[in-house]
Protein backbone atom coordinates (compact mmCIF):
# COMPACT_ATOMS: atom_id res chain seq x y z
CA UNK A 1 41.31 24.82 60.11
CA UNK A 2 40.59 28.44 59.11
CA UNK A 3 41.92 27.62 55.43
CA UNK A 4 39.32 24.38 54.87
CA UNK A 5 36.57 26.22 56.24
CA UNK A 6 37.09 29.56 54.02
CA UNK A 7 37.61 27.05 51.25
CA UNK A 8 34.12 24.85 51.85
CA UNK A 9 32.24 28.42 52.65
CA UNK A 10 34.16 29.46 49.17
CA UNK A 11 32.95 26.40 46.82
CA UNK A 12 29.73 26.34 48.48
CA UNK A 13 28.67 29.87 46.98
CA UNK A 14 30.44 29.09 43.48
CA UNK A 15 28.42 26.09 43.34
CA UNK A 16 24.97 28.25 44.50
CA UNK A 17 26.39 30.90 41.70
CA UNK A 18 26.47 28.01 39.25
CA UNK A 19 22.60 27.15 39.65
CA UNK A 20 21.59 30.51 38.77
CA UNK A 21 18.85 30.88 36.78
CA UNK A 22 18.97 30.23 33.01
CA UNK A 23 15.92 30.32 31.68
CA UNK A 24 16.53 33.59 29.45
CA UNK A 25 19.56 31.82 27.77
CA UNK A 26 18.08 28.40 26.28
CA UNK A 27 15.55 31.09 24.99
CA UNK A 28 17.57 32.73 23.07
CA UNK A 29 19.50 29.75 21.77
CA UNK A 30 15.84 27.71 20.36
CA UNK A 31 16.86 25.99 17.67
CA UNK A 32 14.15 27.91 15.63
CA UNK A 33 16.26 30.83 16.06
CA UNK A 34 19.90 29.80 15.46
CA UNK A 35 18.24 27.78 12.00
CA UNK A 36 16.38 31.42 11.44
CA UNK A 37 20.03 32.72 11.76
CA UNK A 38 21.57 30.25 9.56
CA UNK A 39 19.81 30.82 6.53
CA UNK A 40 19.71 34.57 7.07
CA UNK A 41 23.29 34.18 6.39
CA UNK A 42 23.66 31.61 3.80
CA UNK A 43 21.14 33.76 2.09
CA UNK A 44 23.53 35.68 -0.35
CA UNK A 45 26.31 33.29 -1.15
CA UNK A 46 26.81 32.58 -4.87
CA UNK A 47 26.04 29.02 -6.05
CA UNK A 48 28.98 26.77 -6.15
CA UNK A 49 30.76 26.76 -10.12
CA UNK A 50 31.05 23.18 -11.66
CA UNK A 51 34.74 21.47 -11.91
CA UNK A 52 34.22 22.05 -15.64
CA UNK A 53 33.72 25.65 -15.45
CA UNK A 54 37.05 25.73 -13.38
CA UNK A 55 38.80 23.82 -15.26
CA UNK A 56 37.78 25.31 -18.78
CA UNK A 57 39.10 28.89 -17.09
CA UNK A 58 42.24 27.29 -16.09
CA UNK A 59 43.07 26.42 -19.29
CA UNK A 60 41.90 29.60 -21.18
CA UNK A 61 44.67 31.52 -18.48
CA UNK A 62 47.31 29.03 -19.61
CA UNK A 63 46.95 29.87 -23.60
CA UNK A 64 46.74 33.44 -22.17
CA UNK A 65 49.67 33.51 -20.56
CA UNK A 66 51.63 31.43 -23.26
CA UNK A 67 50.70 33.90 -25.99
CA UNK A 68 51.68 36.71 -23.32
CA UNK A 69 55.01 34.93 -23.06
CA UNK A 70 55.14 34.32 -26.75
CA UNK A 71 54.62 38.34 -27.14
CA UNK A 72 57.55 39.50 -25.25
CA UNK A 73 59.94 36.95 -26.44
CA UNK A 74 59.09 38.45 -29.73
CA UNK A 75 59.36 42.06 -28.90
CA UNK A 76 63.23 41.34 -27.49
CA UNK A 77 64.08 39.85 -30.69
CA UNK A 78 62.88 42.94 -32.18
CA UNK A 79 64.65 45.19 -29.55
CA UNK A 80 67.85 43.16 -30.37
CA UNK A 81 67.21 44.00 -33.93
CA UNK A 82 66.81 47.16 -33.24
CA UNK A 83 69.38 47.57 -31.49
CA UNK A 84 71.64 45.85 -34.06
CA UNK A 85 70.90 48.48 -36.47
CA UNK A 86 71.18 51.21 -34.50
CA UNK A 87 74.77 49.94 -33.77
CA UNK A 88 75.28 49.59 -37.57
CA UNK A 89 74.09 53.19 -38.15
CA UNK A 90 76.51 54.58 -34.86
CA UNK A 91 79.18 52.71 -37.04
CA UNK A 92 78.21 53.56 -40.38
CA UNK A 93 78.20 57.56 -39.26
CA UNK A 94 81.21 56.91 -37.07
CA UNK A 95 83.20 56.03 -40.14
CA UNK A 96 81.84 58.67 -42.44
CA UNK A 97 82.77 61.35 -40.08
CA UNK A 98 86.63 60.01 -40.22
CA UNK A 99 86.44 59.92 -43.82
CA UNK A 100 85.90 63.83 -43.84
């Protein structure tokens, strides 16, 4: 009997805690002010960029990065090159120094 009646007295002041006052908090959540709030913060984002805008960078960064690709494929053909006639020249001086 001791338990239900500690648990009425119990609920009874949560509920009384629950009907506090609360006028200070719907004042500081007026629509006016959260709105006020809003646009402060909206206030310095860019505008949004058009699809074509997006799309014209995409493809710029493809070509970019074709011709990049292009580019190095080119300069390992001339490193194998290179390195073909620096092989030829090892070989060339190889055999002259045996002729001696």
């Amino acid at each position: 009997m001791k338990k239900i009646a500690l648990l009425a007295v119990s609920s009874f002041a949560l509920a009384l805690a629950a009907c506090g006052d609360s006028g200070n908090a719907s004042e500081d959540a007026m629509a006016e002010n959260v709105e006020l709030a809003a646009d402060e913060a909206m206030a310095d984002t860019p505008d949004p960029v058009p699809a074509d805008a997006v799309a014209t960078a995409a493809e710029e960064a493809t070509q970019s990065a074709e011709s990049a690709l292009d580019a190095a494929e080119a300069a390992g053909v001339a490193a194998e090159e290179a390195a073909a006639d620096a092989a030829a020249a090892a070989e060339a001086a190889t055999a002259a120094a045996a002729a001696e």
